[in-house]
PDB file of N, CA and C in Angstrom:
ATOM      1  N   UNK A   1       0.076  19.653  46.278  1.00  0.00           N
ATOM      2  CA  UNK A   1       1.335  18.999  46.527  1.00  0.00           C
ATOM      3  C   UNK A   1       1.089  17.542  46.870  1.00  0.00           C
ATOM      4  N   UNK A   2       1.890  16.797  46.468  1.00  0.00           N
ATOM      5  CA  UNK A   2       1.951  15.241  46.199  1.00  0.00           C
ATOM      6  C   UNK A   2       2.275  15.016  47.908  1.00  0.00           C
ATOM      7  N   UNK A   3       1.325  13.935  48.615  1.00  0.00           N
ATOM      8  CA  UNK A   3       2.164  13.695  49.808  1.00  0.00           C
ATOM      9  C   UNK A   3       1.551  14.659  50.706  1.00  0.00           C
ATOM     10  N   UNK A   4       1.435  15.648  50.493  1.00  0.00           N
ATOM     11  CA  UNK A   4       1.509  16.832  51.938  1.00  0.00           C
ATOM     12  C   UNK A   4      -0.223  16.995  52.039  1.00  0.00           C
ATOM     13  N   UNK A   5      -0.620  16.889  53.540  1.00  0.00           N
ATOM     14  CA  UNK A   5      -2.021  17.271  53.789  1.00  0.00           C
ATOM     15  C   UNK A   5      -2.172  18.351  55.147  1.00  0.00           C
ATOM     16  N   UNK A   6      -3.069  18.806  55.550  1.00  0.00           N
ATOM     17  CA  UNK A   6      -2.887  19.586  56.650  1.00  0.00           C
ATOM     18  C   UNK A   6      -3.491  18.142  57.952  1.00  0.00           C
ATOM     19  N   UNK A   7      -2.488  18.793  58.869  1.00  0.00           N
ATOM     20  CA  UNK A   7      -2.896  17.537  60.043  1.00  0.00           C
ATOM     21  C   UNK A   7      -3.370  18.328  61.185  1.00  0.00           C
ATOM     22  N   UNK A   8      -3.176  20.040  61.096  1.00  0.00           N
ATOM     23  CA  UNK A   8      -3.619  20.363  62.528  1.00  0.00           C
ATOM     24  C   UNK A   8      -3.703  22.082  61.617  1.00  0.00           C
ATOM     25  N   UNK A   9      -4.807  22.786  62.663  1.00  0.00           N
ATOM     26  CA  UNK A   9      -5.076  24.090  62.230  1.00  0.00           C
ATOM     27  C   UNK A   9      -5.181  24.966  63.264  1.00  0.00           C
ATOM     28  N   UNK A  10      -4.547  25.478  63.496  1.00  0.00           N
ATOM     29  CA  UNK A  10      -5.002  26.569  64.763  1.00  0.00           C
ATOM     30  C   UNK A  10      -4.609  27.724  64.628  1.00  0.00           C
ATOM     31  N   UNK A  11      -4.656  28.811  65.416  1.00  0.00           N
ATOM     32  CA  UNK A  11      -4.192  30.083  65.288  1.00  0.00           C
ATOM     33  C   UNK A  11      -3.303  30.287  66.220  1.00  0.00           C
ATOM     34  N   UNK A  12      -1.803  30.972  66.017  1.00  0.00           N
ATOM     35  CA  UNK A  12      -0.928  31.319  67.061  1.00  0.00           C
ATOM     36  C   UNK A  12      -0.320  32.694  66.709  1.00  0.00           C
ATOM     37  N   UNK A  13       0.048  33.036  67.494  1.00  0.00           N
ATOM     38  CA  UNK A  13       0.400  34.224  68.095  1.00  0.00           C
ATOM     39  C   UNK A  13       2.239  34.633  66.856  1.00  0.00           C
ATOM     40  N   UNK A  14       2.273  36.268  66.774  1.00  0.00           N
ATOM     41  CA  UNK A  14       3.455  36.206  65.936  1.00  0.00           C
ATOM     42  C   UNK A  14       4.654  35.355  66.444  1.00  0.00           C
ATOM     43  N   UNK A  15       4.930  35.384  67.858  1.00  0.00           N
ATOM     44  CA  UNK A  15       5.651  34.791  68.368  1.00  0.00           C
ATOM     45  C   UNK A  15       6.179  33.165  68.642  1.00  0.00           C
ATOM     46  N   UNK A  16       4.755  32.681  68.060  1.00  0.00           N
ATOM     47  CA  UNK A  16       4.702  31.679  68.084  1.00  0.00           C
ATOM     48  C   UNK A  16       5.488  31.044  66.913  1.00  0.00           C
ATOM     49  N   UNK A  17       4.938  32.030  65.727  1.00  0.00           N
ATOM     50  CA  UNK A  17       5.178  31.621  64.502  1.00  0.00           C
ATOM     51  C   UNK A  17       6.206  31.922  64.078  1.00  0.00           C
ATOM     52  N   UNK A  18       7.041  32.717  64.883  1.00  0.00           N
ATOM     53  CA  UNK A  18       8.718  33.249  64.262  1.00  0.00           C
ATOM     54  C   UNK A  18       9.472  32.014  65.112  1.00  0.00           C
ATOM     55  N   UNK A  19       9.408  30.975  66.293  1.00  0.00           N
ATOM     56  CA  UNK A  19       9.610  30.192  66.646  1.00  0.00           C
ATOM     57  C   UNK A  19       9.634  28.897  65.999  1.00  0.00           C
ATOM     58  N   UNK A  20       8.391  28.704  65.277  1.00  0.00           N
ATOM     59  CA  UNK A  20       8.590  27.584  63.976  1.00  0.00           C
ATOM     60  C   UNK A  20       9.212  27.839  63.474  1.00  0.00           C
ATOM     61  N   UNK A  21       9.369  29.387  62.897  1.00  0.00           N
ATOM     62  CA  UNK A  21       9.949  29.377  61.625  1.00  0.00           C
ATOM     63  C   UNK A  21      11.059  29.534  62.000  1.00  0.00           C
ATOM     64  N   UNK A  22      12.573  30.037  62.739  1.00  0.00           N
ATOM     65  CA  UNK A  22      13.386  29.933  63.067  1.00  0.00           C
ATOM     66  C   UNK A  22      13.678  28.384  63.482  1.00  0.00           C
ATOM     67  N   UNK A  23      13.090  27.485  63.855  1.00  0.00           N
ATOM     68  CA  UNK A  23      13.496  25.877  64.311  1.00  0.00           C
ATOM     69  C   UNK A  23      13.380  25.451  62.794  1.00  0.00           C
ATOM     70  N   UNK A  24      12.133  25.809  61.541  1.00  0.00           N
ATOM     71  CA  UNK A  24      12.875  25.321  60.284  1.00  0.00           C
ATOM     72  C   UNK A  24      13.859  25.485  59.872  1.00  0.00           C
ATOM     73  N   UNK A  25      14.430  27.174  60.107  1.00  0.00           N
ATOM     74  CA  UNK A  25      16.010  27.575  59.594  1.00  0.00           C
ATOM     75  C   UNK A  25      17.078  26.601  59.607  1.00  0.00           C
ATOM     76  N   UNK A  26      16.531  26.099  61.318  1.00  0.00           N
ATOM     77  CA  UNK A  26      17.828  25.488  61.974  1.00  0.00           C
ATOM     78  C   UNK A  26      17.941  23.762  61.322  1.00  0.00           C
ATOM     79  N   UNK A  27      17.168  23.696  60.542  1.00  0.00           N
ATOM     80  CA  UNK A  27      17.334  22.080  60.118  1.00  0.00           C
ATOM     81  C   UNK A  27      17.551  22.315  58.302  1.00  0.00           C
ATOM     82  N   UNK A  28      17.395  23.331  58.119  1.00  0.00           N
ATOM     83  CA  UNK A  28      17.945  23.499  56.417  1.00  0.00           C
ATOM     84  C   UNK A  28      17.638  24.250  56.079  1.00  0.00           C
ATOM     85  N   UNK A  29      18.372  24.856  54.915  1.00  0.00           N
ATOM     86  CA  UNK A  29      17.946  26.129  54.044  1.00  0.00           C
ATOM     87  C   UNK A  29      16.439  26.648  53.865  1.00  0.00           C
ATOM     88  N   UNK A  30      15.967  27.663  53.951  1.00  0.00           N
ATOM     89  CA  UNK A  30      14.582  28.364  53.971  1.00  0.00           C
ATOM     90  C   UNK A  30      14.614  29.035  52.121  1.00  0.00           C
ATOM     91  N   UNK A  31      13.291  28.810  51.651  1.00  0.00           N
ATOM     92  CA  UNK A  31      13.371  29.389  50.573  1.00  0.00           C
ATOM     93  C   UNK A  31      13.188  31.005  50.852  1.00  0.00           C
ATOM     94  N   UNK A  32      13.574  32.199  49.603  1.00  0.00           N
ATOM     95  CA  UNK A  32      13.830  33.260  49.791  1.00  0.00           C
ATOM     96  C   UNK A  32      12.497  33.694  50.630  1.00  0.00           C
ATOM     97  N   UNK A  33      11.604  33.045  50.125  1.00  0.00           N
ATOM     98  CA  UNK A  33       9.862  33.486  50.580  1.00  0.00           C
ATOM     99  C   UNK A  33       9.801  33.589  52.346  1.00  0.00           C
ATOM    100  N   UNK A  34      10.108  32.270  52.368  1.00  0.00           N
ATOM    101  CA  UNK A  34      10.282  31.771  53.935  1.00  0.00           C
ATOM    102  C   UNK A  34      11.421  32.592  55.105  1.00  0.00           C
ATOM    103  N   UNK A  35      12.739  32.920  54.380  1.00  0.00           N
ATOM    104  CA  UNK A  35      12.881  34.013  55.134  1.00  0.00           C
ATOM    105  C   UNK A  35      12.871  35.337  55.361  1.00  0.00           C
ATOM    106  N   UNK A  36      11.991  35.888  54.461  1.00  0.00           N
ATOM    107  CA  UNK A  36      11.476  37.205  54.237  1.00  0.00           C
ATOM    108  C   UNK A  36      10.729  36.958  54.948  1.00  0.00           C
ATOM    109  N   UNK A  37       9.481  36.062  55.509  1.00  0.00           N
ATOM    110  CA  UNK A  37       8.499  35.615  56.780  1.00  0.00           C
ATOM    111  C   UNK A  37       9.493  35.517  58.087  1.00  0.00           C
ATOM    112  N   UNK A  38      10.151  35.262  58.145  1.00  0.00           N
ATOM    113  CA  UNK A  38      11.244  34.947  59.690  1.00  0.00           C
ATOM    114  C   UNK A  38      11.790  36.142  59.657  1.00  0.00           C
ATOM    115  N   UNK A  39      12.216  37.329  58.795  1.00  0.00           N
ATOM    116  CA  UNK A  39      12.594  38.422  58.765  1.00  0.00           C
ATOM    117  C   UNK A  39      11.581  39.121  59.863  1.00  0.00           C
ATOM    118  N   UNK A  40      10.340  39.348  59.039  1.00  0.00           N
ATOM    119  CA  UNK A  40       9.627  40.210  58.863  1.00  0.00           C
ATOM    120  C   UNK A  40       8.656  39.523  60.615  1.00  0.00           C
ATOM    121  N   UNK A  41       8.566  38.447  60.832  1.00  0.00           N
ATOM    122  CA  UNK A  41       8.119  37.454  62.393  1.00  0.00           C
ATOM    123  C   UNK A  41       9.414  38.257  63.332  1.00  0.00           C
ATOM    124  N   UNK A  42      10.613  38.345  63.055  1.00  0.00           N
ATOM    125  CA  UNK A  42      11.231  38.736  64.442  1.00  0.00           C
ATOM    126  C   UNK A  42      11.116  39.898  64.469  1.00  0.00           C
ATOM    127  N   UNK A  43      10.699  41.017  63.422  1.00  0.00           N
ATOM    128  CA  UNK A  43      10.997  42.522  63.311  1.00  0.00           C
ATOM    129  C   UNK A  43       9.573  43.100  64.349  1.00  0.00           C
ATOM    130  N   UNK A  44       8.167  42.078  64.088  1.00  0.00           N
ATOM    131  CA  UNK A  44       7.162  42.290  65.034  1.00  0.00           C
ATOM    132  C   UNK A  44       6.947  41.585  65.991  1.00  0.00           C
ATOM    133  N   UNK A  45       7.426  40.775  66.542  1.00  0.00           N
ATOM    134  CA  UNK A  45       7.395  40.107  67.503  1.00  0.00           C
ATOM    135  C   UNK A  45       7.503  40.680  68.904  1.00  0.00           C
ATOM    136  N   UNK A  46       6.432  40.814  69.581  1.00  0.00           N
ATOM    137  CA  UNK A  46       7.097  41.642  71.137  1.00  0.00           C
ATOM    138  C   UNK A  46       6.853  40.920  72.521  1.00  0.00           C
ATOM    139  N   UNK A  47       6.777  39.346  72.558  1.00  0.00           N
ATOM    140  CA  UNK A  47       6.946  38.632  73.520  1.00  0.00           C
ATOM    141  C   UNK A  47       7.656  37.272  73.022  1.00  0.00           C
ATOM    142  N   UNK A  48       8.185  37.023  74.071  1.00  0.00           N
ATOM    143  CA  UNK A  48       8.846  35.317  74.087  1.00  0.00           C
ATOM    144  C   UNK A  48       7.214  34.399  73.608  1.00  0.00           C
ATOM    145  N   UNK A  49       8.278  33.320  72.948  1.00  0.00           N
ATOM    146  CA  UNK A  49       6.397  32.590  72.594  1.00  0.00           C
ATOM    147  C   UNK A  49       6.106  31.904  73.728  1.00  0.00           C
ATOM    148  N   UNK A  50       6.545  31.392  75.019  1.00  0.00           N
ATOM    149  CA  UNK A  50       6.079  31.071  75.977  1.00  0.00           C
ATOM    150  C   UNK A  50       4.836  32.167  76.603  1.00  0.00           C
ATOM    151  N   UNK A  51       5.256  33.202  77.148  1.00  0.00           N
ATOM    152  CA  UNK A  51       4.630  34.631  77.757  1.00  0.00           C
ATOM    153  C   UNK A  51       3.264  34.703  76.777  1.00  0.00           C
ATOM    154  N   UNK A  52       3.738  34.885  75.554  1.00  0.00           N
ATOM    155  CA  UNK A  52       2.590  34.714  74.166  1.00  0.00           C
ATOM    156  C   UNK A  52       1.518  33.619  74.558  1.00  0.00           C
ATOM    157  N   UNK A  53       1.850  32.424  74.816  1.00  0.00           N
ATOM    158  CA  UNK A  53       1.058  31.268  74.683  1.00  0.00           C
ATOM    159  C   UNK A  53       0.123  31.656  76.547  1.00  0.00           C
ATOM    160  N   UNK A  54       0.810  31.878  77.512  1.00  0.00           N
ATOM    161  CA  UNK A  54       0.295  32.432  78.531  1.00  0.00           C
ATOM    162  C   UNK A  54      -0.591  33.503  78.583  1.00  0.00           C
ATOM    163  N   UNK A  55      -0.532  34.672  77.926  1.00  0.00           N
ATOM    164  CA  UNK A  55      -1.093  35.778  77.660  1.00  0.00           C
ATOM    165  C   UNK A  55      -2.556  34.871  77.074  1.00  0.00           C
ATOM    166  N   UNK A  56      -2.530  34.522  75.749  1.00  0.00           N
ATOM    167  CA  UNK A  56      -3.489  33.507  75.282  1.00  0.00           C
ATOM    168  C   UNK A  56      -4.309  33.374  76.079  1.00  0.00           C
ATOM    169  N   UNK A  57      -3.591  32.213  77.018  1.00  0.00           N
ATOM    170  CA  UNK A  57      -4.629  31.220  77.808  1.00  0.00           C
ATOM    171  C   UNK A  57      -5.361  31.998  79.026  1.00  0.00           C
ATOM    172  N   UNK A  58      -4.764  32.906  79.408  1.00  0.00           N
ATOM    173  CA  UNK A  58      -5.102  33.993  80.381  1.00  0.00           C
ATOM    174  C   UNK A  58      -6.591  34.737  79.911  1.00  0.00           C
ATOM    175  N   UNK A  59      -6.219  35.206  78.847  1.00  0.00           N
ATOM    176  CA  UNK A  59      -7.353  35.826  77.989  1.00  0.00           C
ATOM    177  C   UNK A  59      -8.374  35.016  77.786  1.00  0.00           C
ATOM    178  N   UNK A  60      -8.161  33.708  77.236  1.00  0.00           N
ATOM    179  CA  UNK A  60      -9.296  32.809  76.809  1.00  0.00           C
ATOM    180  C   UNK A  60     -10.153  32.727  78.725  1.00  0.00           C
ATOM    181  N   UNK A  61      -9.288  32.140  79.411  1.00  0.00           N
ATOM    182  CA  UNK A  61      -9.929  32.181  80.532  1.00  0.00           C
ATOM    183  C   UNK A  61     -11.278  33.347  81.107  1.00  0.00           C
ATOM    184  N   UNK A  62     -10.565  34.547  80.838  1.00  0.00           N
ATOM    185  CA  UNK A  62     -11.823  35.373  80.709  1.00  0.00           C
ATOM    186  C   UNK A  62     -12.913  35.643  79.743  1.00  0.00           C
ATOM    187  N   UNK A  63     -12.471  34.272  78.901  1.00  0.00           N
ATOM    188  CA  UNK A  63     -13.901  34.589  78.204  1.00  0.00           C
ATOM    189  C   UNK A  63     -13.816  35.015  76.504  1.00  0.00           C
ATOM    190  N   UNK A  64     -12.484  35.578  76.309  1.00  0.00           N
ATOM    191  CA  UNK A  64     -12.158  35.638  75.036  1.00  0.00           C
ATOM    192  C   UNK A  64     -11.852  34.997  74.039  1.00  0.00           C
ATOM    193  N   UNK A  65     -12.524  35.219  72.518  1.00  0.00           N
ATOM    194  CA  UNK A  65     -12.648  34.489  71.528  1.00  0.00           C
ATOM    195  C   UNK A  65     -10.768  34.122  71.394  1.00  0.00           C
ATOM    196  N   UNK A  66     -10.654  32.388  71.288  1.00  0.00           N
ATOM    197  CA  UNK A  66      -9.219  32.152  70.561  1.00  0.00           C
ATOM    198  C   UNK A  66      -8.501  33.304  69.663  1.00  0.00           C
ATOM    199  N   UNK A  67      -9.469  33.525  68.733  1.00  0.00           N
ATOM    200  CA  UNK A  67      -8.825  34.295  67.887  1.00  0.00           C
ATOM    201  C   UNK A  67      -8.207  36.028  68.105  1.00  0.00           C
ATOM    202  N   UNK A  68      -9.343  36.225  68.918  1.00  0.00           N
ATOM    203  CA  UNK A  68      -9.408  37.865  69.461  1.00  0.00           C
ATOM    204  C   UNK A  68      -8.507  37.468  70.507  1.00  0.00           C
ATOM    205  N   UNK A  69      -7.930  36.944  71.349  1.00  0.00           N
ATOM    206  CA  UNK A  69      -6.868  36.591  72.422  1.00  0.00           C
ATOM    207  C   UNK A  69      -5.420  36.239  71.712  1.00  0.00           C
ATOM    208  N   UNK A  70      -4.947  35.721  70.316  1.00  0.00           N
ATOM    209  CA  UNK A  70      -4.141  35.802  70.009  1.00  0.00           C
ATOM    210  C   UNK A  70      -4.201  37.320  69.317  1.00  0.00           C
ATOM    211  N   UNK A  71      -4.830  37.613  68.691  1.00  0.00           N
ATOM    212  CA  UNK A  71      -5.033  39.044  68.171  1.00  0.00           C
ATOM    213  C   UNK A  71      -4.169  40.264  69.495  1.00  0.00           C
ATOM    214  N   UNK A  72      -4.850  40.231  70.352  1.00  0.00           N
ATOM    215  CA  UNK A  72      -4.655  40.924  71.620  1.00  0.00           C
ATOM    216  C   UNK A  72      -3.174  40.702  71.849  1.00  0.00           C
ATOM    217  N   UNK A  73      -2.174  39.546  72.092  1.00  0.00           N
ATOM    218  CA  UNK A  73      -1.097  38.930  71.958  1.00  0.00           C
ATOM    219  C   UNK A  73      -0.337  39.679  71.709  1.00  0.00           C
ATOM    220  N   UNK A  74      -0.964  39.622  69.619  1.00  0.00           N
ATOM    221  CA  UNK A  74       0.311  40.418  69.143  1.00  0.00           C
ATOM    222  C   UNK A  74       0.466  41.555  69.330  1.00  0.00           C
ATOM    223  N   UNK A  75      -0.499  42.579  69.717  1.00  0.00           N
ATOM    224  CA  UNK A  75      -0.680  43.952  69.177  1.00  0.00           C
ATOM    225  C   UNK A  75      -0.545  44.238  70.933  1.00  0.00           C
ATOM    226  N   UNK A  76      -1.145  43.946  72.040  1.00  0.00           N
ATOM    227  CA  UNK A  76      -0.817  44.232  73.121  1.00  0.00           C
ATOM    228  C   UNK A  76      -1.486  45.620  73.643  1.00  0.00           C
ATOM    229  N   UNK A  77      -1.993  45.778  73.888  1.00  0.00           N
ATOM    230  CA  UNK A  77      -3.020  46.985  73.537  1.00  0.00           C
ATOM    231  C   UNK A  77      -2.815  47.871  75.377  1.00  0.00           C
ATOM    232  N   UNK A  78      -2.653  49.135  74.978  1.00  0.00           N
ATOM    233  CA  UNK A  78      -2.142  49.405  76.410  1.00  0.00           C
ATOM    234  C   UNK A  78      -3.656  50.336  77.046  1.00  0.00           C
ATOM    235  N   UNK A  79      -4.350  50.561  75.585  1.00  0.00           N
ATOM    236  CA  UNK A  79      -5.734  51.509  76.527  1.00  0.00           C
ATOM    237  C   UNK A  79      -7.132  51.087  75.842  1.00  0.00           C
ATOM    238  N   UNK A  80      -7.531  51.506  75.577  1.00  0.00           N
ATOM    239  CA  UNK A  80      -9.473  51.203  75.359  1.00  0.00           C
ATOM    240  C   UNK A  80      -9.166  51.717  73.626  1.00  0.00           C
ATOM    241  N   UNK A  81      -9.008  52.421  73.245  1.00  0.00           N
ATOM    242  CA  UNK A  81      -8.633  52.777  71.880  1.00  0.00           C
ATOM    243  C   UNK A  81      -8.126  51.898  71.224  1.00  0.00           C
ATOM    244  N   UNK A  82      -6.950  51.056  71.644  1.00  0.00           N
ATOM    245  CA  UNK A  82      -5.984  50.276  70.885  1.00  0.00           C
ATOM    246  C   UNK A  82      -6.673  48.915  71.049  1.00  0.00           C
ATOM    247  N   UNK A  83      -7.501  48.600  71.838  1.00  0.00           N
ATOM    248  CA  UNK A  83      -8.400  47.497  71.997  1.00  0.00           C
ATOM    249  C   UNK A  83      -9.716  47.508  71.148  1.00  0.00           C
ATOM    250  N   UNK A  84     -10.225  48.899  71.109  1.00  0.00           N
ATOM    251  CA  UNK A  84     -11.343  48.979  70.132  1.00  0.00           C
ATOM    252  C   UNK A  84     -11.046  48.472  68.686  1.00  0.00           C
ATOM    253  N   UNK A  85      -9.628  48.498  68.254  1.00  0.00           N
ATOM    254  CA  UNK A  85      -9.129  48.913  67.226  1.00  0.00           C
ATOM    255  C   UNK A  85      -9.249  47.139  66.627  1.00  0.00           C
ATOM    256  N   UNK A  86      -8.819  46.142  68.022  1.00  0.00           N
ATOM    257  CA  UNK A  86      -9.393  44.725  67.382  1.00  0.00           C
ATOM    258  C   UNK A  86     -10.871  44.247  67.139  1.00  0.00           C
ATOM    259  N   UNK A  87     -11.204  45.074  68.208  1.00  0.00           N
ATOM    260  CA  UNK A  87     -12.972  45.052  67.733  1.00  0.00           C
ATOM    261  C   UNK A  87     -13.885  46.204  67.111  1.00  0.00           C
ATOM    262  N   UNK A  88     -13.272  46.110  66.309  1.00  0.00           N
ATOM    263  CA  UNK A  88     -13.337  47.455  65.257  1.00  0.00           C
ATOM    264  C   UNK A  88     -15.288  47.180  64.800  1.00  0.00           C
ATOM    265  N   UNK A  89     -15.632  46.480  64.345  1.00  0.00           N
ATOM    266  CA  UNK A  89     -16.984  46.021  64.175  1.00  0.00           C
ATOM    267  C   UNK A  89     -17.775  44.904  65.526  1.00  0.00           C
ATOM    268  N   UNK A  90     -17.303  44.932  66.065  1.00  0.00           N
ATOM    269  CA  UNK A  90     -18.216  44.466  67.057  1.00  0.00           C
ATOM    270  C   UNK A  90     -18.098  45.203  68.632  1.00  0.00           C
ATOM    271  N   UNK A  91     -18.957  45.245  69.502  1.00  0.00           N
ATOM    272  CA  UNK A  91     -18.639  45.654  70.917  1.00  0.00           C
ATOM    273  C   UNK A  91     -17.940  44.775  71.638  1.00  0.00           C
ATOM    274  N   UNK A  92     -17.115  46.411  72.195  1.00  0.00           N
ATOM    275  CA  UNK A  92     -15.476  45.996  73.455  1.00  0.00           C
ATOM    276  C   UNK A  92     -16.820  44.769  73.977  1.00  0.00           C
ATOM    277  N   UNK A  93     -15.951  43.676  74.737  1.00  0.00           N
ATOM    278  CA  UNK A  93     -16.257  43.322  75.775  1.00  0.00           C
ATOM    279  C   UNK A  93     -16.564  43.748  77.316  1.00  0.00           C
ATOM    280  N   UNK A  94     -17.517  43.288  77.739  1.00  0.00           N
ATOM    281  CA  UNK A  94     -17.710  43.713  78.978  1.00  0.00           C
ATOM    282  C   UNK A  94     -16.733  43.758  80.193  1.00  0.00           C
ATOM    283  N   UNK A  95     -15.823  42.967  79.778  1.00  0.00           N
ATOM    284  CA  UNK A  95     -14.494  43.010  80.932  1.00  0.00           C
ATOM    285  C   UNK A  95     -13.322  43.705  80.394  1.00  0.00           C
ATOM    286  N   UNK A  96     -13.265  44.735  79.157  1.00  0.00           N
ATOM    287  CA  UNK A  96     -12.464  45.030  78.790  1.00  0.00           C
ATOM    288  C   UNK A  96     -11.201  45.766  79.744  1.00  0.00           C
ATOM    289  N   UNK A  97     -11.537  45.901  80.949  1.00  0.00           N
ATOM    290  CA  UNK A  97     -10.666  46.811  81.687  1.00  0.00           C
ATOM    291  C   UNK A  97      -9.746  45.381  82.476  1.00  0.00           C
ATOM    292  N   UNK A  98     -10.804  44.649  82.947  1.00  0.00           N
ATOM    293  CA  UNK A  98     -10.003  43.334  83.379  1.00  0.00           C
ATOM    294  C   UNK A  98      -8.522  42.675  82.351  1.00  0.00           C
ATOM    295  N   UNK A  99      -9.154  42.680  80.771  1.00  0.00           N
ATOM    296  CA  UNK A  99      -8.444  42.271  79.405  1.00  0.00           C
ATOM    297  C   UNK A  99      -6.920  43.288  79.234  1.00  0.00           C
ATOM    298  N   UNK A 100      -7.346  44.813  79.468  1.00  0.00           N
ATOM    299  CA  UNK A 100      -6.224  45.972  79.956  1.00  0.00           C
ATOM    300  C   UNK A 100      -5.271  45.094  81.260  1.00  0.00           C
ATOM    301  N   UNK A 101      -5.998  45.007  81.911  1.00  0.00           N
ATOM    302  CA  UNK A 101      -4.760  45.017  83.523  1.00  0.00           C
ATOM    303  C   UNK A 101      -4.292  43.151  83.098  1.00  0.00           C
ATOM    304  N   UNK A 102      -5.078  42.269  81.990  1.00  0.00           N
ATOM    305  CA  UNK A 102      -3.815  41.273  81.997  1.00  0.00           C
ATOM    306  C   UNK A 102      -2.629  41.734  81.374  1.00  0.00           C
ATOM    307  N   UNK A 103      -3.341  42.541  80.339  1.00  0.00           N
ATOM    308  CA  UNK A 103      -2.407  42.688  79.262  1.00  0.00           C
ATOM    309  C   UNK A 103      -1.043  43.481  80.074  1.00  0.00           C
ATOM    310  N   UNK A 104      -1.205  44.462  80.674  1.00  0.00           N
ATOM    311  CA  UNK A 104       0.000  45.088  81.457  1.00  0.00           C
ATOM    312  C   UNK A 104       0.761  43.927  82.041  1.00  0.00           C
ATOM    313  N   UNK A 105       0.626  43.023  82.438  1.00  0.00           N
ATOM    314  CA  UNK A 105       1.080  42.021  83.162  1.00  0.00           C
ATOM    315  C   UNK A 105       1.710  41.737  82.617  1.00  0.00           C
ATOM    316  N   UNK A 106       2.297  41.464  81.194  1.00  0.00           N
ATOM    317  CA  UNK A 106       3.479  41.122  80.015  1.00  0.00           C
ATOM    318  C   UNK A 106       4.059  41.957  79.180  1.00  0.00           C
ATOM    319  N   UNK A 107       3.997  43.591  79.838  1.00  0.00           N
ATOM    320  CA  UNK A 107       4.240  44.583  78.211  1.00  0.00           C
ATOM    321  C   UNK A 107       5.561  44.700  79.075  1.00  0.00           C
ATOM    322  N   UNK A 108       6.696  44.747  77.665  1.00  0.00           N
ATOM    323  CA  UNK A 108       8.015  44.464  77.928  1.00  0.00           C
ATOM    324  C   UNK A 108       8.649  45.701  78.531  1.00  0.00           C
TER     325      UNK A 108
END
């Protein structure tokens, strides 16, 4: 595309991203693609993106990979099973029970 470059890359949380994409809605028409994504962002979404972005930083604090801390975010994991399930090929972390009792701290 003529003009357009990427200026920033990061990883965010579903919540995060049904928040963009609802503030594009609000400034003009979304192509069909784009709101089948804002559909399909509010249908999984299970925190405010504030709480989301907190949860994050909470997690990173103990030590968790960016990516595996938004991972954790979306999916919210309530026991050792549903946590294995993001670290499906590598070993739980050593604080995984600490990673459990944040996560309770935001389940709706």
């Amino acid at each position: 595309m003529v003009g357009k470059k990427i200026l920033e890359e990061r990883f965010v949380t579903i919540s995060e991203a049904y928040k963009i994409m609802k503030e594009r809605a609000e400034l003009g028409d979304l192509s069909y693609e784009q709101g089948c994504a804002l559909d399909y962002l509010q249908k999984l979404k299970k925190l405010p993106s504030e709480d989301a972005k907190k949860l994050v930083e909470e997690l990173i604090n103990l030590g968790i990979d960016e990516k595996d801390a938004v991972k954790i975010a979306d999916i919210l994991p309530i026991d050792k099973d549903d946590l294995r399930a993001i670290y499906y090929k590598r070993d739980l972390p050593e604080n995984w029970e600490e990673i459990l009792e944040v996560v309770k701290k935001y389940l709706p």
